[in-house]
C-alpha atoms as a PDB file:
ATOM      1  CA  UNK A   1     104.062  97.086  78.737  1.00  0.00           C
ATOM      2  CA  UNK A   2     102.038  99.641  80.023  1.00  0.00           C
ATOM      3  CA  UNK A   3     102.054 103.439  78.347  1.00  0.00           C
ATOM      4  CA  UNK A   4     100.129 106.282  79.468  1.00  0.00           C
ATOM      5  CA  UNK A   5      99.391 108.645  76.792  1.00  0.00           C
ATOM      6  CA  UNK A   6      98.000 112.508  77.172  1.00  0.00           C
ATOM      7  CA  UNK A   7      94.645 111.987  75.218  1.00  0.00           C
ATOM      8  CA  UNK A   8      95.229 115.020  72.657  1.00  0.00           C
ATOM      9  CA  UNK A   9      97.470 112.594  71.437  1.00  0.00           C
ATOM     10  CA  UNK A  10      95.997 108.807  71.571  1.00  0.00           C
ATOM     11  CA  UNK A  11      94.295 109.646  68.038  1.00  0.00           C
ATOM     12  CA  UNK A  12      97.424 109.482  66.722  1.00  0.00           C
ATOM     13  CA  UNK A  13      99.065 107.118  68.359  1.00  0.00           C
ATOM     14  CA  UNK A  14      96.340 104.246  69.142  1.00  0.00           C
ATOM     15  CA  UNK A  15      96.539 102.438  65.862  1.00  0.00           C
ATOM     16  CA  UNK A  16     100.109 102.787  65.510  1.00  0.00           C
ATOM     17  CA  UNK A  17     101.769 101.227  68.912  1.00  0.00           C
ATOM     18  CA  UNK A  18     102.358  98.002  68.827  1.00  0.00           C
ATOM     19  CA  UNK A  19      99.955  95.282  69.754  1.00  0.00           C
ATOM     20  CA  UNK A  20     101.503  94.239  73.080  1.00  0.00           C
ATOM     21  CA  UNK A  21     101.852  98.288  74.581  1.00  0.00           C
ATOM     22  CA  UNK A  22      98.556  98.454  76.810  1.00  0.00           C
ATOM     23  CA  UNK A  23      97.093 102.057  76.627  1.00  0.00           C
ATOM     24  CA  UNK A  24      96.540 104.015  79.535  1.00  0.00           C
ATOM     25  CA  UNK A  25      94.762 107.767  79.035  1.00  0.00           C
ATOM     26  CA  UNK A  26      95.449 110.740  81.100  1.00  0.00           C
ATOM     27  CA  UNK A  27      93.247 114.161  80.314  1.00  0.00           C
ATOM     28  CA  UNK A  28      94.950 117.820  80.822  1.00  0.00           C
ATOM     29  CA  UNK A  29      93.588 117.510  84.876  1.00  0.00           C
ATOM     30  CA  UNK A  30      95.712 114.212  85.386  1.00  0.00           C
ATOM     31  CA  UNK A  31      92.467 111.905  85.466  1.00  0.00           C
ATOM     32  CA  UNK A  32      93.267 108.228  84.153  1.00  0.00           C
ATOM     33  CA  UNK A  33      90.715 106.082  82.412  1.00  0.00           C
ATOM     34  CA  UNK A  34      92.994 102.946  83.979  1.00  0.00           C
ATOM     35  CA  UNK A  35      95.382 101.706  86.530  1.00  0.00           C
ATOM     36  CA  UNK A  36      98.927 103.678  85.705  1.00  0.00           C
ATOM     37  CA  UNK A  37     100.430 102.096  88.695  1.00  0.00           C
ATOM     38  CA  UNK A  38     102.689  99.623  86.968  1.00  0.00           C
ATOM     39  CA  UNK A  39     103.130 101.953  83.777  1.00  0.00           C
ATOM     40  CA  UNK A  40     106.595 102.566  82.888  1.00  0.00           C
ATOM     41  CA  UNK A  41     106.050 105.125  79.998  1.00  0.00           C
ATOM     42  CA  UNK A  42     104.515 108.545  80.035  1.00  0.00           C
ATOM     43  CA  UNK A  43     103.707 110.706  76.845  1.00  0.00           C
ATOM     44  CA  UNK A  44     102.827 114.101  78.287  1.00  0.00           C
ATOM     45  CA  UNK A  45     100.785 116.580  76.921  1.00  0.00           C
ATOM     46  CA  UNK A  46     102.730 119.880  75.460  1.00  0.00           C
ATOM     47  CA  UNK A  47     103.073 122.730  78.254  1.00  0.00           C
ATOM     48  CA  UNK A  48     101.889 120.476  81.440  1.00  0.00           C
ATOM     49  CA  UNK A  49     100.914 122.377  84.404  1.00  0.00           C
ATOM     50  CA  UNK A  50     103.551 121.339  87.378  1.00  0.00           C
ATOM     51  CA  UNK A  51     100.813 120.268  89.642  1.00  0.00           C
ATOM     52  CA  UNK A  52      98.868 117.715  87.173  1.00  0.00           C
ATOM     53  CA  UNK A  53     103.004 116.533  86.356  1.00  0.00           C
ATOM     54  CA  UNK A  54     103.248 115.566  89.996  1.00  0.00           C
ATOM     55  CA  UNK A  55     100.009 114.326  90.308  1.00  0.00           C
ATOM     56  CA  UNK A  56     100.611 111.773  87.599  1.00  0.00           C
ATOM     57  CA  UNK A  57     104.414 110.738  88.441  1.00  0.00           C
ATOM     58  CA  UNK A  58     103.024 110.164  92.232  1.00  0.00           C
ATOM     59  CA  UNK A  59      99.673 107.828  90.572  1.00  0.00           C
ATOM     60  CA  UNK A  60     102.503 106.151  88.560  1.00  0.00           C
ATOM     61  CA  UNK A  61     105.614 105.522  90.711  1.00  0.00           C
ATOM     62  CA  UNK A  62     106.791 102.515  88.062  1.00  0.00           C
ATOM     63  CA  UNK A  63     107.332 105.166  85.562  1.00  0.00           C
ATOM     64  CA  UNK A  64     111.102 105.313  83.947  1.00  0.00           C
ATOM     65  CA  UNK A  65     110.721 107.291  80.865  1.00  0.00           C
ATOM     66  CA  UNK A  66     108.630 110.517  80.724  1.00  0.00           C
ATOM     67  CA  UNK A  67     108.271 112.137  76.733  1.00  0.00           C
ATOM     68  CA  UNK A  68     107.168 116.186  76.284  1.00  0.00           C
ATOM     69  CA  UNK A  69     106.391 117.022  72.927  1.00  0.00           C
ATOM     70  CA  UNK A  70     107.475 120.766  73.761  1.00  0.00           C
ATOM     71  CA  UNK A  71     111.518 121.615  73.346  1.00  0.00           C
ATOM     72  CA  UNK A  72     111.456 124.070  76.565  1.00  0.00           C
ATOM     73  CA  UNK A  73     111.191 121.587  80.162  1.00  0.00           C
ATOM     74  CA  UNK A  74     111.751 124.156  82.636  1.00  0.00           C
ATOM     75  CA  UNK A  75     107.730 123.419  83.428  1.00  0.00           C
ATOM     76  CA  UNK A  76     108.261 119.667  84.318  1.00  0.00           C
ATOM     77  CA  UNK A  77     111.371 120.146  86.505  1.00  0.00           C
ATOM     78  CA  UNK A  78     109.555 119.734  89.827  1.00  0.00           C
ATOM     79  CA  UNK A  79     110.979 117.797  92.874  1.00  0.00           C
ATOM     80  CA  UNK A  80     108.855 115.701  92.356  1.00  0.00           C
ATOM     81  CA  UNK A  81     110.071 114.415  88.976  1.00  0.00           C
ATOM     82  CA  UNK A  82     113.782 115.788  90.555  1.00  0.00           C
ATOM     83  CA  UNK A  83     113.495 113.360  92.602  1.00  0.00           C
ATOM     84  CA  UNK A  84     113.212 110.453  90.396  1.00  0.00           C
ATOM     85  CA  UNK A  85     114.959 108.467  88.584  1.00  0.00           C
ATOM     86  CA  UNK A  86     113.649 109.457  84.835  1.00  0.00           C
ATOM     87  CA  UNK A  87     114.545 109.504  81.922  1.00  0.00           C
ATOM     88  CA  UNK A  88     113.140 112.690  80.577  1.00  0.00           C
ATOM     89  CA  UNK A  89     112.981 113.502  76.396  1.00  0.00           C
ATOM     90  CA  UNK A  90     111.960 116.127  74.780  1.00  0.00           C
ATOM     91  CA  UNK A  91     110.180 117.470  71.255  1.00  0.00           C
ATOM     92  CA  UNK A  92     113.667 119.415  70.290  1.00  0.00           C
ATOM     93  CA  UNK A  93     113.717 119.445  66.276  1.00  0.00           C
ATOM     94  CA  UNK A  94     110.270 118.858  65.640  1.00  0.00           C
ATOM     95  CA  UNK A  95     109.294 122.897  66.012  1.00  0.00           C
ATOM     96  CA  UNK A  96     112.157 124.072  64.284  1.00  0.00           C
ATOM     97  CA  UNK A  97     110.178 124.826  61.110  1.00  0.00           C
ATOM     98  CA  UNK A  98     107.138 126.288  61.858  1.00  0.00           C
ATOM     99  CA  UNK A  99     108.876 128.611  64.591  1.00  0.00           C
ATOM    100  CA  UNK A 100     111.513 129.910  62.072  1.00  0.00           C
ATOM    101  CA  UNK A 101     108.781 130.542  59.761  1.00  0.00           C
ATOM    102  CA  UNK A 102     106.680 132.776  61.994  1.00  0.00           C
ATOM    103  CA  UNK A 103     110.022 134.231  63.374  1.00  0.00           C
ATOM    104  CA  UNK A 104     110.474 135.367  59.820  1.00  0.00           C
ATOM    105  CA  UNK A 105     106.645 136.170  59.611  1.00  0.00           C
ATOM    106  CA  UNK A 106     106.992 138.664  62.192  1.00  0.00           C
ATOM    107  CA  UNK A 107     110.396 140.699  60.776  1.00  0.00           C
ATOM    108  CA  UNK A 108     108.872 140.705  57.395  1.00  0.00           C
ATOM    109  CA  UNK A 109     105.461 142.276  59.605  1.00  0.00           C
ATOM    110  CA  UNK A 110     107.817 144.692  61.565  1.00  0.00           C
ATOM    111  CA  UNK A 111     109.969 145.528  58.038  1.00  0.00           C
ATOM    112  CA  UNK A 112     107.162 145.488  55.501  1.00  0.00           C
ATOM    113  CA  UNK A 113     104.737 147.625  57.962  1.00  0.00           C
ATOM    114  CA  UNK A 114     101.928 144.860  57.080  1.00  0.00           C
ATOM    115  CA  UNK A 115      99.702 145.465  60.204  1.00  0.00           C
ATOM    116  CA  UNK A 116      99.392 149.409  59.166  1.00  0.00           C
ATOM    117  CA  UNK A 117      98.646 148.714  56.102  1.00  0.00           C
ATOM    118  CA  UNK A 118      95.799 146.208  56.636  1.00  0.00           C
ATOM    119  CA  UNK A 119      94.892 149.156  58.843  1.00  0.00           C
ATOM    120  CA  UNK A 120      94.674 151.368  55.973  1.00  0.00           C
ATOM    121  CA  UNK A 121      92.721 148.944  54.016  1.00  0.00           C
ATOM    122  CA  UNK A 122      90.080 148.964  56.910  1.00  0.00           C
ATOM    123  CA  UNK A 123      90.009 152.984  56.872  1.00  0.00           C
ATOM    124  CA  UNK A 124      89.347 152.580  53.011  1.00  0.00           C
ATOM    125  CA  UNK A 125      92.865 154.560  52.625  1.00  0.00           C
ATOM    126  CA  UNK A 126      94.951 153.902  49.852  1.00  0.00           C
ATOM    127  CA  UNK A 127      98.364 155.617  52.147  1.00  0.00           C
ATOM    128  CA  UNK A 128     101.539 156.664  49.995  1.00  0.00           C
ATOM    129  CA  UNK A 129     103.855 156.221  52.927  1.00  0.00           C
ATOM    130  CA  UNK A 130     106.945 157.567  51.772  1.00  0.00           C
ATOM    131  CA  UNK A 131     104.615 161.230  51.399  1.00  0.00           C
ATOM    132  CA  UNK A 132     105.417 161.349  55.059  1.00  0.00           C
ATOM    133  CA  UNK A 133     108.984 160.613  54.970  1.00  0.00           C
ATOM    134  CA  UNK A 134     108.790 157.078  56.248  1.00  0.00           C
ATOM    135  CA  UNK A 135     109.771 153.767  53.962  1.00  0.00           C
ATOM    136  CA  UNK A 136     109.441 150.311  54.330  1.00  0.00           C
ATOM    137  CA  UNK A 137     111.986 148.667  54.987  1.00  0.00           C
ATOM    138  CA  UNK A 138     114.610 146.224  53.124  1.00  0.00           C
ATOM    139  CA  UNK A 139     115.938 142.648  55.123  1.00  0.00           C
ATOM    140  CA  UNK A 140     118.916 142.331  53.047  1.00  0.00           C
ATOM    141  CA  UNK A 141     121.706 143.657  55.189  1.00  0.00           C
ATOM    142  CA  UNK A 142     119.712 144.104  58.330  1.00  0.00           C
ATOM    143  CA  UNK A 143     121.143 142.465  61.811  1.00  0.00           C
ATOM    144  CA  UNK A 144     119.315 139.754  63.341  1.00  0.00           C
ATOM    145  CA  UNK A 145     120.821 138.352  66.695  1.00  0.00           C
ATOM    146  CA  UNK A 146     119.626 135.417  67.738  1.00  0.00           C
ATOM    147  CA  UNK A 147     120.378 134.503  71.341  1.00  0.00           C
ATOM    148  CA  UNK A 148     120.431 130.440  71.295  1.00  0.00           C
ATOM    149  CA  UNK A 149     121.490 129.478  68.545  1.00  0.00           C
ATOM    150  CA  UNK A 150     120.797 125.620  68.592  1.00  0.00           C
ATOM    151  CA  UNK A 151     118.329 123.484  66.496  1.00  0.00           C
ATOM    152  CA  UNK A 152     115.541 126.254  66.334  1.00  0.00           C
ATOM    153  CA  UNK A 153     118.082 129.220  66.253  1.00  0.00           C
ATOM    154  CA  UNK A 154     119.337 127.249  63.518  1.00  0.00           C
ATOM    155  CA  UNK A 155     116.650 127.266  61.361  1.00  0.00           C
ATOM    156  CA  UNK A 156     115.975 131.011  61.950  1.00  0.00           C
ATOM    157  CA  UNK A 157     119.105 131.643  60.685  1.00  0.00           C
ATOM    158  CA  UNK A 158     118.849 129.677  57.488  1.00  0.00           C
ATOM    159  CA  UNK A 159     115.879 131.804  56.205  1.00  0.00           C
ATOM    160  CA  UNK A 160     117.309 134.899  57.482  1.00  0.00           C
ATOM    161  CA  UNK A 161     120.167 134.437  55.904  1.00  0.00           C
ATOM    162  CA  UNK A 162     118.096 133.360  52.797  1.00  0.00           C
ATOM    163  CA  UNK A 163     116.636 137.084  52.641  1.00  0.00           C
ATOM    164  CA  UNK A 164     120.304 138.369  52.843  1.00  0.00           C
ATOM    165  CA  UNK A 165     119.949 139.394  56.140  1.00  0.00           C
ATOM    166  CA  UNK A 166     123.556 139.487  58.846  1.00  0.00           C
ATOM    167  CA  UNK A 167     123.198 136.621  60.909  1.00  0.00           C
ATOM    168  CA  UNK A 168     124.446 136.338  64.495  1.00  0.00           C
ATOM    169  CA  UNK A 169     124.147 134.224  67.060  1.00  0.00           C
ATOM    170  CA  UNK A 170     124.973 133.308  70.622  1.00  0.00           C
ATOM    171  CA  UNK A 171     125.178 129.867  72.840  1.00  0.00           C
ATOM    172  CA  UNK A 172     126.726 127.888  75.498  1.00  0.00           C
ATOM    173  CA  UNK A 173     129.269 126.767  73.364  1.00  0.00           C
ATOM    174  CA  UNK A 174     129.582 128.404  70.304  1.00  0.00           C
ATOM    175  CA  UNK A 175     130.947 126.942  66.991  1.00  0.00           C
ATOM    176  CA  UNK A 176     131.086 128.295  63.508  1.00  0.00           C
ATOM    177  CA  UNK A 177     127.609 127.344  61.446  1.00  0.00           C
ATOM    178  CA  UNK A 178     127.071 127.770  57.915  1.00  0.00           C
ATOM    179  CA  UNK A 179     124.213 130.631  58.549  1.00  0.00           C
ATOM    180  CA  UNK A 180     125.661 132.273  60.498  1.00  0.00           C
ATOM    181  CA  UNK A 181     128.072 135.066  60.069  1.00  0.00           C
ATOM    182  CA  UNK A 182     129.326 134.295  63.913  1.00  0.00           C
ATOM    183  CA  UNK A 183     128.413 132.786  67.033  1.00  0.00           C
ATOM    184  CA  UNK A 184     129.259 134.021  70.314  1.00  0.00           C
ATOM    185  CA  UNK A 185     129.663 132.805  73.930  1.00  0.00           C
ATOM    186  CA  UNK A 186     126.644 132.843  76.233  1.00  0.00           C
ATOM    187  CA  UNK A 187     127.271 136.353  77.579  1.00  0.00           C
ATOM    188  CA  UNK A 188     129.390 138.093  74.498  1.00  0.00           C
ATOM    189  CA  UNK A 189     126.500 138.587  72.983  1.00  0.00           C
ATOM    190  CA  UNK A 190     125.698 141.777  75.354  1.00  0.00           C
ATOM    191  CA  UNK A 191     128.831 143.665  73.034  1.00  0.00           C
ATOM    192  CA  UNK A 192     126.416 142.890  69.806  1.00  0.00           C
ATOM    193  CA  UNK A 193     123.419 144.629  70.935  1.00  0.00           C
ATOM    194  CA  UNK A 194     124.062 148.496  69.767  1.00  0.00           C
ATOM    195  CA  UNK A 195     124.088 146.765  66.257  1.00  0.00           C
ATOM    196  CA  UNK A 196     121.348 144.878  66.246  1.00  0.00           C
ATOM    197  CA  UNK A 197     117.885 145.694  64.318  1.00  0.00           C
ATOM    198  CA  UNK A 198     116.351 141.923  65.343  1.00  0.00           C
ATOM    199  CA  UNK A 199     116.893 140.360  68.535  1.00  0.00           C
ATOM    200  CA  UNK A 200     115.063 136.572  68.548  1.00  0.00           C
ATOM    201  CA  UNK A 201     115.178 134.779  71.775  1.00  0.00           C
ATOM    202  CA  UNK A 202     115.537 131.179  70.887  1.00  0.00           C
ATOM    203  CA  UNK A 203     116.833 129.511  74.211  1.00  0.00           C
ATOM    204  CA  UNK A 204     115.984 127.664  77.161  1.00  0.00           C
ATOM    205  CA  UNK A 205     114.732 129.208  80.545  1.00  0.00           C
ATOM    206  CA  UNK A 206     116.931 128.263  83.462  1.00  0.00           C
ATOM    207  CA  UNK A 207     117.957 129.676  86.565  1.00  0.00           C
ATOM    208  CA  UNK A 208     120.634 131.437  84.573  1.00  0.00           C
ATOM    209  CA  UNK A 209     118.319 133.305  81.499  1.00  0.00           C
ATOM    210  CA  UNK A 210     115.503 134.136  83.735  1.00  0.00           C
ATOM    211  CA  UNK A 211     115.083 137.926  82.951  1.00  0.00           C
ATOM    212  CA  UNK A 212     117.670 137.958  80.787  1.00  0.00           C
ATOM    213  CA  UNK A 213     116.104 140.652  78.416  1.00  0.00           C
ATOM    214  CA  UNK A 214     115.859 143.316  81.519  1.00  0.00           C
ATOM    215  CA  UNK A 215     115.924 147.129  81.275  1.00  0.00           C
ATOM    216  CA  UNK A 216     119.663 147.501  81.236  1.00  0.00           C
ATOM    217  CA  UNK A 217     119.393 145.413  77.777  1.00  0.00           C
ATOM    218  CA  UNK A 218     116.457 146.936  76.376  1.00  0.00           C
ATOM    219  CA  UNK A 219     117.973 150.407  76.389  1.00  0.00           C
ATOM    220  CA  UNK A 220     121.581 149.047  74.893  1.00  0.00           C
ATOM    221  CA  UNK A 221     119.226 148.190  71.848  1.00  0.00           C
ATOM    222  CA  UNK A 222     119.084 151.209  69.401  1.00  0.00           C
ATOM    223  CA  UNK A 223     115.813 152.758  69.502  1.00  0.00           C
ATOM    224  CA  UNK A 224     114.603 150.826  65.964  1.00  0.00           C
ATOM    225  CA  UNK A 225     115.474 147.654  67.159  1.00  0.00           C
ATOM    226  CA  UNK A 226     112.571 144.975  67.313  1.00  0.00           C
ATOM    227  CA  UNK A 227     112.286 142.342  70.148  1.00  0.00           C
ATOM    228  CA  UNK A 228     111.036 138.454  69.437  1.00  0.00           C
ATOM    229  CA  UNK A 229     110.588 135.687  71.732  1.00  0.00           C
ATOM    230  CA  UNK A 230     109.111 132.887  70.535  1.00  0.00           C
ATOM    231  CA  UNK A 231     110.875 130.732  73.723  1.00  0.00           C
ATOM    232  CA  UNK A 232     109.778 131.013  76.927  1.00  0.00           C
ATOM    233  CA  UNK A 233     108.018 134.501  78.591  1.00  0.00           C
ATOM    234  CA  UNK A 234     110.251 134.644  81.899  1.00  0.00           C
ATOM    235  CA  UNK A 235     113.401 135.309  79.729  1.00  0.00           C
ATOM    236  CA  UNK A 236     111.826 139.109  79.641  1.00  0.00           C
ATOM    237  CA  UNK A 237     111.405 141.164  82.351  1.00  0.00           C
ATOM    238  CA  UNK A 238     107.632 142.040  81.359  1.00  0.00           C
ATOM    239  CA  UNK A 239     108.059 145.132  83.446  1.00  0.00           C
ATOM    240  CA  UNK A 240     110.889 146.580  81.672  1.00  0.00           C
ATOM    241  CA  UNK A 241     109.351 145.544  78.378  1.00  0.00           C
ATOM    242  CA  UNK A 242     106.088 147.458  79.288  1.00  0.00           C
ATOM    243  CA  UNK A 243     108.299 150.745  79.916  1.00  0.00           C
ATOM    244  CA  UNK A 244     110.331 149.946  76.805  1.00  0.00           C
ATOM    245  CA  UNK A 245     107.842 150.413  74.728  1.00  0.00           C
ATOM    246  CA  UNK A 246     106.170 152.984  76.479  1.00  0.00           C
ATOM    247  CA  UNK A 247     108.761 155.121  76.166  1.00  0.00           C
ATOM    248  CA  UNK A 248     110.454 154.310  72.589  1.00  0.00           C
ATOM    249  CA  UNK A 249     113.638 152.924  73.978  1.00  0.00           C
ATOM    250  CA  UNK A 250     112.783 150.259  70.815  1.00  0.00           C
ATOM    251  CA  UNK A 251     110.899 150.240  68.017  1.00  0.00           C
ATOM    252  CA  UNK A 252     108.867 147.356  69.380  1.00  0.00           C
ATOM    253  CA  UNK A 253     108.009 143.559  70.028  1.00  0.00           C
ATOM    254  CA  UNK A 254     106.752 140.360  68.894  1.00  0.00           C
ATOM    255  CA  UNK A 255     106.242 137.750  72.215  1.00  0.00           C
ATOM    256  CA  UNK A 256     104.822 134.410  71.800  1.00  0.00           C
ATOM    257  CA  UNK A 257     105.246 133.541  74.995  1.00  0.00           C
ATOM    258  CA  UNK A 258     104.880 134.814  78.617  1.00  0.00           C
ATOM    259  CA  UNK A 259     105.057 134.467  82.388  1.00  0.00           C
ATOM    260  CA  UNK A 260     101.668 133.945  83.361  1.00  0.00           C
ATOM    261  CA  UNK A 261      99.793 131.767  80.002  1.00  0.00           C
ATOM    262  CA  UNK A 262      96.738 132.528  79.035  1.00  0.00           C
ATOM    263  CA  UNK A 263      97.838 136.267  79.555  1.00  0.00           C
ATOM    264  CA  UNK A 264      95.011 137.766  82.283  1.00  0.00           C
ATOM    265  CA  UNK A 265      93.075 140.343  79.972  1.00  0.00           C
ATOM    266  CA  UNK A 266      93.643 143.008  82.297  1.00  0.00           C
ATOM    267  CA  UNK A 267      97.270 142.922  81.602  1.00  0.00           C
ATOM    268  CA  UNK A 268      99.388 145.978  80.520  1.00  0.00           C
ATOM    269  CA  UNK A 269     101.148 144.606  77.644  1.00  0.00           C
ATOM    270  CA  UNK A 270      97.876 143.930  75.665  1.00  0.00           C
ATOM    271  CA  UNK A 271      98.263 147.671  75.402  1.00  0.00           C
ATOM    272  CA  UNK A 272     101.481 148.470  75.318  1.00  0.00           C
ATOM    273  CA  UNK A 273     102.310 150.688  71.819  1.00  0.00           C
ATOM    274  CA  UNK A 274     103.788 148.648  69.319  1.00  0.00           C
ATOM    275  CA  UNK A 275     103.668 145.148  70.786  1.00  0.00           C
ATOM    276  CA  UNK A 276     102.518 142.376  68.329  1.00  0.00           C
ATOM    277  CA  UNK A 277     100.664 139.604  71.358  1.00  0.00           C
ATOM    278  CA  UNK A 278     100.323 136.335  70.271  1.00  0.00           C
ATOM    279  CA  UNK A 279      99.195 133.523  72.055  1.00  0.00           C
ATOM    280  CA  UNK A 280     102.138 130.980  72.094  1.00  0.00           C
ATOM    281  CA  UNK A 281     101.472 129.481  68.770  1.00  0.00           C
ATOM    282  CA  UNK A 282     104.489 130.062  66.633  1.00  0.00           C
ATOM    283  CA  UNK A 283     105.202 125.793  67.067  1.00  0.00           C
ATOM    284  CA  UNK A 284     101.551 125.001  65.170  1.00  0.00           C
ATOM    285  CA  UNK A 285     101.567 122.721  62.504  1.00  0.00           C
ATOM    286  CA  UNK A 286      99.680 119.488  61.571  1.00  0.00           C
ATOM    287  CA  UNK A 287     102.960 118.177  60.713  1.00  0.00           C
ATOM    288  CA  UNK A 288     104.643 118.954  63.766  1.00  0.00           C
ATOM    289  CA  UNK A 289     102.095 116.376  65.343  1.00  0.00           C
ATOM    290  CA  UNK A 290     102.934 113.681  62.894  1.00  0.00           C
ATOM    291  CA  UNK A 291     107.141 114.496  63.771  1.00  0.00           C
ATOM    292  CA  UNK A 292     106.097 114.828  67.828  1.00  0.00           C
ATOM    293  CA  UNK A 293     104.345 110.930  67.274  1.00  0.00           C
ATOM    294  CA  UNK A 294     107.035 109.762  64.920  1.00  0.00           C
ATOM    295  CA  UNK A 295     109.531 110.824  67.277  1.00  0.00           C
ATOM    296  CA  UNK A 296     107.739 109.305  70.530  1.00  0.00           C
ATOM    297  CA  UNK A 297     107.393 105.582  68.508  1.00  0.00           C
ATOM    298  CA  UNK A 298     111.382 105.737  67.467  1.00  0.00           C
ATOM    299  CA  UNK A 299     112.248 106.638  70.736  1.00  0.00           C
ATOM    300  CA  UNK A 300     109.692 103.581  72.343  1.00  0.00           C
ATOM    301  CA  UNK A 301     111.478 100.922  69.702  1.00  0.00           C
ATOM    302  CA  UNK A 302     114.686 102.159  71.392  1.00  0.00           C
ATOM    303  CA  UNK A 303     113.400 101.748  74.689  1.00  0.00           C
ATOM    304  CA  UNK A 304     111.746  98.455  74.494  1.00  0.00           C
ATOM    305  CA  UNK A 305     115.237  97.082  72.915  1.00  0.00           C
ATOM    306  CA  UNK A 306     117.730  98.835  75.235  1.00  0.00           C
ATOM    307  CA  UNK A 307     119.398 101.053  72.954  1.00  0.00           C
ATOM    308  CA  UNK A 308     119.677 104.851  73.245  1.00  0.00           C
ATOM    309  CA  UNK A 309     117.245 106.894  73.523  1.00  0.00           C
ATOM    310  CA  UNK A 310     116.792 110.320  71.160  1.00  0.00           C
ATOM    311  CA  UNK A 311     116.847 113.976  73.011  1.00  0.00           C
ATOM    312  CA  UNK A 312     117.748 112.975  76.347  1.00  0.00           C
ATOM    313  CA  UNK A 313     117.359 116.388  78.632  1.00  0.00           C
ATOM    314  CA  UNK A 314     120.363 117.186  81.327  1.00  0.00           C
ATOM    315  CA  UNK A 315     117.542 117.572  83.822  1.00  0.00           C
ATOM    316  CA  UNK A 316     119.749 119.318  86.490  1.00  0.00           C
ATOM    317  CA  UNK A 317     121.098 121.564  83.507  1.00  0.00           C
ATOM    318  CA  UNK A 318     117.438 122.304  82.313  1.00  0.00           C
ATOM    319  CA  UNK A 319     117.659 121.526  78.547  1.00  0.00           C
END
């Protein structure tokens, strides 16, 4: 059996595939160091540009069984691969942990005031806040609502609700969930905003999120509210965030992700008041690699011996 494997990962995976699976290597351009003509596995690399996908699926027409280390997929669902018949599965689990941690990482930033005070540090000012009327703030009680509330929203919600925090959350089809104090339908969760002081965007882009953070949303919000998507950048309207802020319908942001990635440097929001940038990064961890790979060889045992495969992707659906 033939496998082609995105080289940031054949380190990892070259000594552990079995002896039979021949090895073919594909660099972020789509360049092969072999024939991938009669290859019937493909181990992307994480966020794949569209037009290096296609240009690998058409170099490898026997392919059946495509594997993305990222959770989101809305990137690889060109006709191209629409067209197919694939199999598509994705990373979904593996980020959970490092992404609820720097979720967290960025309320405690936005509660605890940690940026201004390194600021202070720099200045050589040793600042008694409260001598100016303003506190930090406490997480215990707070409101976070997180919009998708599956395997990552899940994890949020177990360390917010660790710090005491009200936990809400909203998907497709909700169901009660230990760490949460509810979960609503895909749309109820409009009625929640005038409480919320954290909104995390945690789901999947699709034709039916796309800008679903827009201006009518951002001014529901109550002016201290504070904005985090660590998901994917079109489920913001950029241009309504950029006024947001601008004008102090919220308190302010935290994105991880955007439309257009790297983000050009002559864009507005790396200036926009109270907007924490960070470059899509909220998944890293050495050990996510090791559960991306150990996912990827369970999931080749299972197709090499017929049975089911793990975090199969309803590619019509988008997730």
């Amino acid at each position: 059996m033939k496998v082609i494997i995105s080289v940031e990962f054949f380190p990892e995976l070259e000594s552990r595939l079995p002896t039979d699976v021949e090895i073919i290597r594909v660099d972020r351009d789509g360049n092969f160091d072999g024939d991938a003509s009669d290859a019937e596995v493909y181990f992307s690399a994480g966020l794949l540009q569209p037009e290096v996908l296609d240009r690998v699926l058409n170099a490898a027409p026997a392919v059946r069984w495509q594997h993305t280390p990222s959770a989101g997929v809305n990137h690889l669902l060109t006709p191209t691969s629409l067209a197919r018949d694939l199999i598509l599965t994705n990373g979904a689990g593996v980020h959970a942990i490092p992404i609820a941690e720097f979720v967290l990482a960025l309320i405690l930033d936005r509660a605890k005031d940690l940026r201004k005070l390194h600021e202070r540090q720099t200045e050589h000012q040793w600042d008694y806040r409260w001598k100016d009327g303003i506190f930090l703030q406490e997480l215990s009680e707070a409101t976070v609502l997180i919009i998708g509330a599956g395997g990552i929203g899940q994890a949020i919600a177990e360390r917010a609700s660790g710090f005491g925090m009200r936990v809400w959350g909203s998907r497709k089809t909700p169901a009660p969930h230990p760490h949460f104090e509810k979960v609503v339908g895909a749309t109820e969760w409009y009625d929640l905003l005038p409480e919320a002081d954290f909104v995390v965007l945690a789901l999947p882009l699709t034709p039916e999120t796309h800008n679903i953070i827009n201006a009518e949303v951002l001014r529901s919000l109550k002016r201290s509210a504070y904005l985090i998507n660590i998901a994917r950048g079109a489920l913001v309207d950029e241009a309504a965030l950029f006024t947001a802020l601008s004008e102090g319908w919220i308190a302010g942001a935290g994105i991880d992700a955007f439309v257009t990635e790297p983000l050009p440097s002559d864009n507005s929001l790396w200036s926009a008041p109270n907007l924490f940038v960070t470059p899509h990064i909220s998944w890293s961890s050495a050990r996510t690699r090791t559960r991306s790979v150990d996912l990827f060889l369970d999931n080749l045992q299972r197709f090499r011996t017929g049975q089911p495969l793990r975090n199969i992707v309803d590619r019509h659906a988008g997730y």
